[in-house]
N, C-alpha and C. Protein backbone atom coordinates (compact mmCIF):
# COMPACT_ATOMS: atom_id res chain seq x y z
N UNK A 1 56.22 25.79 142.88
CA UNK A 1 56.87 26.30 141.69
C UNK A 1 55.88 27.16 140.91
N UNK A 2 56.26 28.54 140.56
CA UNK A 2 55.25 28.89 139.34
C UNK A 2 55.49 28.33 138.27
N UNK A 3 54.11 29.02 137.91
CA UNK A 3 54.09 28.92 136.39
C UNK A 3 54.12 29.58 135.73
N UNK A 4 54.74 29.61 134.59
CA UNK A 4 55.65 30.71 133.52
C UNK A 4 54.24 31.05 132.87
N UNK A 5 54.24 32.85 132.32
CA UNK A 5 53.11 32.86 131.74
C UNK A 5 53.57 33.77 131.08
N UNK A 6 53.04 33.48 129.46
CA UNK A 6 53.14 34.15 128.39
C UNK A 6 51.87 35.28 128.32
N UNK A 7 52.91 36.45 128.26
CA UNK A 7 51.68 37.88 127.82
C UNK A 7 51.88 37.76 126.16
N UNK A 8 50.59 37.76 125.31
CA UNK A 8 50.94 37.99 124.26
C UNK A 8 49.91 39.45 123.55
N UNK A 9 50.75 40.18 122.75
CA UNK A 9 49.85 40.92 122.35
C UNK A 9 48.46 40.60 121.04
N UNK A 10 47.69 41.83 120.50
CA UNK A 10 46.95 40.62 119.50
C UNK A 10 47.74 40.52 118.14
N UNK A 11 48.46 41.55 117.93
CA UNK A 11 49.30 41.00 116.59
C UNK A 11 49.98 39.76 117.21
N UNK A 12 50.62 39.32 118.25
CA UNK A 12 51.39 38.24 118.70
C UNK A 12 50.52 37.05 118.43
N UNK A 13 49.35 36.95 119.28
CA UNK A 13 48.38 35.94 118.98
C UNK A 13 47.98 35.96 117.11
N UNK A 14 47.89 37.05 116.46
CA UNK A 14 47.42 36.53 114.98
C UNK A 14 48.46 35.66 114.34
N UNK A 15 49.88 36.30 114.97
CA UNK A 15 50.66 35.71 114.03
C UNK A 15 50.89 34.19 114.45
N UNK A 16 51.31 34.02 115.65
CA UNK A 16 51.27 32.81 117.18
C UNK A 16 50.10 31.46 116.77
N UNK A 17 49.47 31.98 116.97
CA UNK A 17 48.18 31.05 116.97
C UNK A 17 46.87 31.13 116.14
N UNK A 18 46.93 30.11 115.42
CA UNK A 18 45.52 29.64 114.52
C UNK A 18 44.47 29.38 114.63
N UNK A 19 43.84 30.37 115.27
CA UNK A 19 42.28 30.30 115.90
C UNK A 19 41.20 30.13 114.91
N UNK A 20 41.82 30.89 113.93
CA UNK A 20 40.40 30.67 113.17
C UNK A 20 40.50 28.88 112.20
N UNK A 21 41.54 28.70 112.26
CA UNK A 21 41.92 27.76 111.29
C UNK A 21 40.99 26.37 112.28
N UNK A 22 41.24 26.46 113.66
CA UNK A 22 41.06 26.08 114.42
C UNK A 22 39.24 25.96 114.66
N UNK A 23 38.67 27.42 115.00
CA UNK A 23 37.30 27.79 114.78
C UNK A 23 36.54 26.93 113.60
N UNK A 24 37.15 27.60 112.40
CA UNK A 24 36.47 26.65 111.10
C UNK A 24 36.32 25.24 111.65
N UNK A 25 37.70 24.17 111.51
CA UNK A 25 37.93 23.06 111.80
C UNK A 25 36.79 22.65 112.91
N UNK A 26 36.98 22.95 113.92
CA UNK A 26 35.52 22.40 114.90
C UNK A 26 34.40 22.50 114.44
N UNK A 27 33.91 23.40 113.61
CA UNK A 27 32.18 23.78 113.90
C UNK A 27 32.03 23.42 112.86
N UNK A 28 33.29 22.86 112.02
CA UNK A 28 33.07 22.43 110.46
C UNK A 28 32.57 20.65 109.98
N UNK A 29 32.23 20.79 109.07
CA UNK A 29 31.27 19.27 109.03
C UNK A 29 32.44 18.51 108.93
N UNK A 30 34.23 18.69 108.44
CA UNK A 30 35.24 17.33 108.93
C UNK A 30 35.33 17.10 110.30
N UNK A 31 34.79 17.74 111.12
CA UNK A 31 35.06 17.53 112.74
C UNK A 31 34.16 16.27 113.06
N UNK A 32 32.95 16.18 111.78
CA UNK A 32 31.46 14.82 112.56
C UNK A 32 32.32 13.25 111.78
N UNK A 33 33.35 13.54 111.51
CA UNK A 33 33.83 11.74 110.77
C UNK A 33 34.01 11.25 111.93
N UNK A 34 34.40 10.03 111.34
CA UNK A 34 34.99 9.10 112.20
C UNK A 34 36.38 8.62 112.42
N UNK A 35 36.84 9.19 110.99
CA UNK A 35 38.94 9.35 110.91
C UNK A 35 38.99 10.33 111.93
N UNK A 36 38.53 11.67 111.71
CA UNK A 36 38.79 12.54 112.84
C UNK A 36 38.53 11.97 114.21
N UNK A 37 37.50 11.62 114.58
CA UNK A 37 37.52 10.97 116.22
C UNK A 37 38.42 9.88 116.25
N UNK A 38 38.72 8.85 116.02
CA UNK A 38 39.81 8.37 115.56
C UNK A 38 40.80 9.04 116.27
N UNK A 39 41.59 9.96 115.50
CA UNK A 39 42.73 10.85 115.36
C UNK A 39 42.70 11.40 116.55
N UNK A 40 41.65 12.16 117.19
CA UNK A 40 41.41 12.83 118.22
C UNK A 40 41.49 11.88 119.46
N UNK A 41 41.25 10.70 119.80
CA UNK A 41 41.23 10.01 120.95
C UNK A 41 42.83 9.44 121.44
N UNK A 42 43.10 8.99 119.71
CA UNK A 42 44.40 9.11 119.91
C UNK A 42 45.96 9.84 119.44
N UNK A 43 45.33 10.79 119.59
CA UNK A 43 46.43 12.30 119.36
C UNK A 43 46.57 13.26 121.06
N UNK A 44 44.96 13.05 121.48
CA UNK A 44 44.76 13.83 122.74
C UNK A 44 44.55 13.15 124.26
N UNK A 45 45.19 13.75 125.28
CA UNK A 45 45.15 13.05 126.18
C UNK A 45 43.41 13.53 127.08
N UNK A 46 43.10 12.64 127.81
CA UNK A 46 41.74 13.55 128.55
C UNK A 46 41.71 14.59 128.98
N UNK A 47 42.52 14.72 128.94
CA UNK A 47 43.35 16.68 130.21
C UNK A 47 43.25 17.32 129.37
N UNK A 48 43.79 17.03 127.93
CA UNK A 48 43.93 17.73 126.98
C UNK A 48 42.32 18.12 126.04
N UNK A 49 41.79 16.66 126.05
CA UNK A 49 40.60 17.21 125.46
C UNK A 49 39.63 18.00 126.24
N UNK A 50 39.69 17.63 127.21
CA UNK A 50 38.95 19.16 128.39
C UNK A 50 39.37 20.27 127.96
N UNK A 51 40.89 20.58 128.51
CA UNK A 51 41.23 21.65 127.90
C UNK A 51 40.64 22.48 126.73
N UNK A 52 41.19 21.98 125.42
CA UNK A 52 40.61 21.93 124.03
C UNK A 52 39.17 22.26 124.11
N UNK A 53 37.99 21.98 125.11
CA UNK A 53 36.97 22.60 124.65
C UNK A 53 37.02 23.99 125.13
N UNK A 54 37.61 24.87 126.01
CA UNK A 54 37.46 26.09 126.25
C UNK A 54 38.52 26.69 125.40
N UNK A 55 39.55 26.51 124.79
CA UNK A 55 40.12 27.12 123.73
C UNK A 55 39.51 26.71 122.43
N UNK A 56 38.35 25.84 122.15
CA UNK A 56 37.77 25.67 121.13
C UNK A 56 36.66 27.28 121.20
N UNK A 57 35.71 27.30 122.80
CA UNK A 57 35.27 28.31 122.56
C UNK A 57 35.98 29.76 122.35
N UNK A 58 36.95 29.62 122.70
CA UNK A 58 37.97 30.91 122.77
C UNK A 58 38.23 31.28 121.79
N UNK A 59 38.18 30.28 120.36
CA UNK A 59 38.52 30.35 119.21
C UNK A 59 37.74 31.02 118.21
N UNK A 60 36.70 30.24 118.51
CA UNK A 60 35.14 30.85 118.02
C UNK A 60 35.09 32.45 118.38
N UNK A 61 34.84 32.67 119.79
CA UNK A 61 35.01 34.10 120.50
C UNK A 61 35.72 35.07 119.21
N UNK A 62 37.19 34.19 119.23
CA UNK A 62 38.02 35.61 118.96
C UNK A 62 37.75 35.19 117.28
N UNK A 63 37.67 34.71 116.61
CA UNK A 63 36.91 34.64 114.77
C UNK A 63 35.68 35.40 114.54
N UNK A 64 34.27 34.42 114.86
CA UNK A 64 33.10 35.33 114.63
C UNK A 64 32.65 36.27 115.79
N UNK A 65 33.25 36.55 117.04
CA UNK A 65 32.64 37.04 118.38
C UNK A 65 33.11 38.93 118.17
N UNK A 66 33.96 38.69 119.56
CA UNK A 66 34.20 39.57 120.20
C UNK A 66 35.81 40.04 119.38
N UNK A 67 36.56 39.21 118.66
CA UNK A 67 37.53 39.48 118.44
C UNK A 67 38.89 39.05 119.41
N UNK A 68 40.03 39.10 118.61
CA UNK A 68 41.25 39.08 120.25
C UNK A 68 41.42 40.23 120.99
N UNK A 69 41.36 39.92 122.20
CA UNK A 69 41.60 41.53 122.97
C UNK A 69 42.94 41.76 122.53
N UNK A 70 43.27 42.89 122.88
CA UNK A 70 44.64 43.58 123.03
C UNK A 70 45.70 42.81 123.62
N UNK A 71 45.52 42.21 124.93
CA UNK A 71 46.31 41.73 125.52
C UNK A 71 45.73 40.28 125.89
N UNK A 72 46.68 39.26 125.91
CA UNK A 72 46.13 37.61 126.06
C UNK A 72 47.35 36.80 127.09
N UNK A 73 46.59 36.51 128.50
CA UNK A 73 47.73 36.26 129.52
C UNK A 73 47.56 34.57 129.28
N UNK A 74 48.09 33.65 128.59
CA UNK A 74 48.07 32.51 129.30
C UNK A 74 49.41 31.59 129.40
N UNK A 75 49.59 30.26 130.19
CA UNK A 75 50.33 29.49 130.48
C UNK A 75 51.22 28.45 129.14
N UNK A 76 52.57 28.54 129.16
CA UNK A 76 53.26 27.79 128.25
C UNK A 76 52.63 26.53 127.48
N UNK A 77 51.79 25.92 128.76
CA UNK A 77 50.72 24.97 128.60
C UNK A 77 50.26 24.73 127.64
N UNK A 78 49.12 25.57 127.59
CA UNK A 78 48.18 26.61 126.85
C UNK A 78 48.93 26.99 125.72
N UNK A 79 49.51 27.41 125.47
CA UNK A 79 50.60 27.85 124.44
C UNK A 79 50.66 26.39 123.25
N UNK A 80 51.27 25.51 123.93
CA UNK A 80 51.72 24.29 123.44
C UNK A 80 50.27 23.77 122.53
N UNK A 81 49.06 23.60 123.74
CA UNK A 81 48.11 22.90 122.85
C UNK A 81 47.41 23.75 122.15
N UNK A 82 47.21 25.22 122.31
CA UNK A 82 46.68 25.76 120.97
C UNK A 82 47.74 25.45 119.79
N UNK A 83 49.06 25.28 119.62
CA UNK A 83 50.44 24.54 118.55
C UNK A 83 49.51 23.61 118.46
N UNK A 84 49.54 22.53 119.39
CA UNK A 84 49.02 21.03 118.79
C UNK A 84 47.86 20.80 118.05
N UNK A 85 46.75 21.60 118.88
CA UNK A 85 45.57 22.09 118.06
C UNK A 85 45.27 22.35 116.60
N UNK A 86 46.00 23.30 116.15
CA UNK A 86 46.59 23.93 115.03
C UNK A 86 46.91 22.65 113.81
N UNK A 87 47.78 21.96 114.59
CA UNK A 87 48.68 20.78 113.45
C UNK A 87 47.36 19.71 113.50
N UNK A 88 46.84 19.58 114.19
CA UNK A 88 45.54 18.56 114.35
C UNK A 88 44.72 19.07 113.46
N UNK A 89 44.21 20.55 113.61
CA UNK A 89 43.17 20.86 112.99
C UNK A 89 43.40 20.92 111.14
N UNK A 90 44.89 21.22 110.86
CA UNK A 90 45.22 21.28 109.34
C UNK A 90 45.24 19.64 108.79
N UNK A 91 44.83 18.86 110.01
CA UNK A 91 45.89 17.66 109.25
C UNK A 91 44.09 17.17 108.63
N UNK A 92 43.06 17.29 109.52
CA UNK A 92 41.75 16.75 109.23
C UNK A 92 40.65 17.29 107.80
C-alpha cells in the first residue's frame, strides 16, 4: 500500500504547522521539568518520541537556521505529529 504524501508549500507550512512555537518549547528551560517529562512519556508513544527528535531538529532548522524551503514533501504521519507536537508544546 502507499503512502499518501502531503506536498506543502512554505506559506502552507507557516500557516499548517508550529515550528517555531515548537523550536522555542524544546530548547526552552520548560522542556528540563519534570511535569513536562511526565506529560511527554505519557502523551508519546516510543515511535513517536524518535520521530519527534528529527522534527524537533527540523524545527530549529526552519526558526533560527536555514528557514522553510519552498517546497516540504512529507507523510500524513508526519503531518499528524507535528499537530500533536504543537498541542503538547502550548500546553507546557
Amino acid at each position: 500500500m502507499a503512502k499518501i504524501m502531503l506536498v506543502m508549500t512554505h506559506e502552507e507550512v507557516d500557516t499548517n504547522i508550529a515550528y517555531s512555537l515548537i523550536c522555542f518549547s524544546r530548547y526552552g528551560s520548560a522542556w528540563d521539568t519534570g511535569r513536562r517529562r511526565r506529560a511527554w512519556l505519557a502523551n508519546f508513544t516510543e515511535e513517536e518520541r524518535r520521530a519527534a527528535c528529527r522534527l524537533f531538529k527540523q524545527a530549529r532548522g526552519w526558526t533560527v537556521g536555514r528557514g522553510v524551503p519552498d517546497k516540504v514533501t512529507m507523510t500524513e504521519k508526519t503531518f499528524c505529529l507535528w499537530r500533536k507536537l504543537a498541542e503538547f508544546c502550548a500546553s507546557i
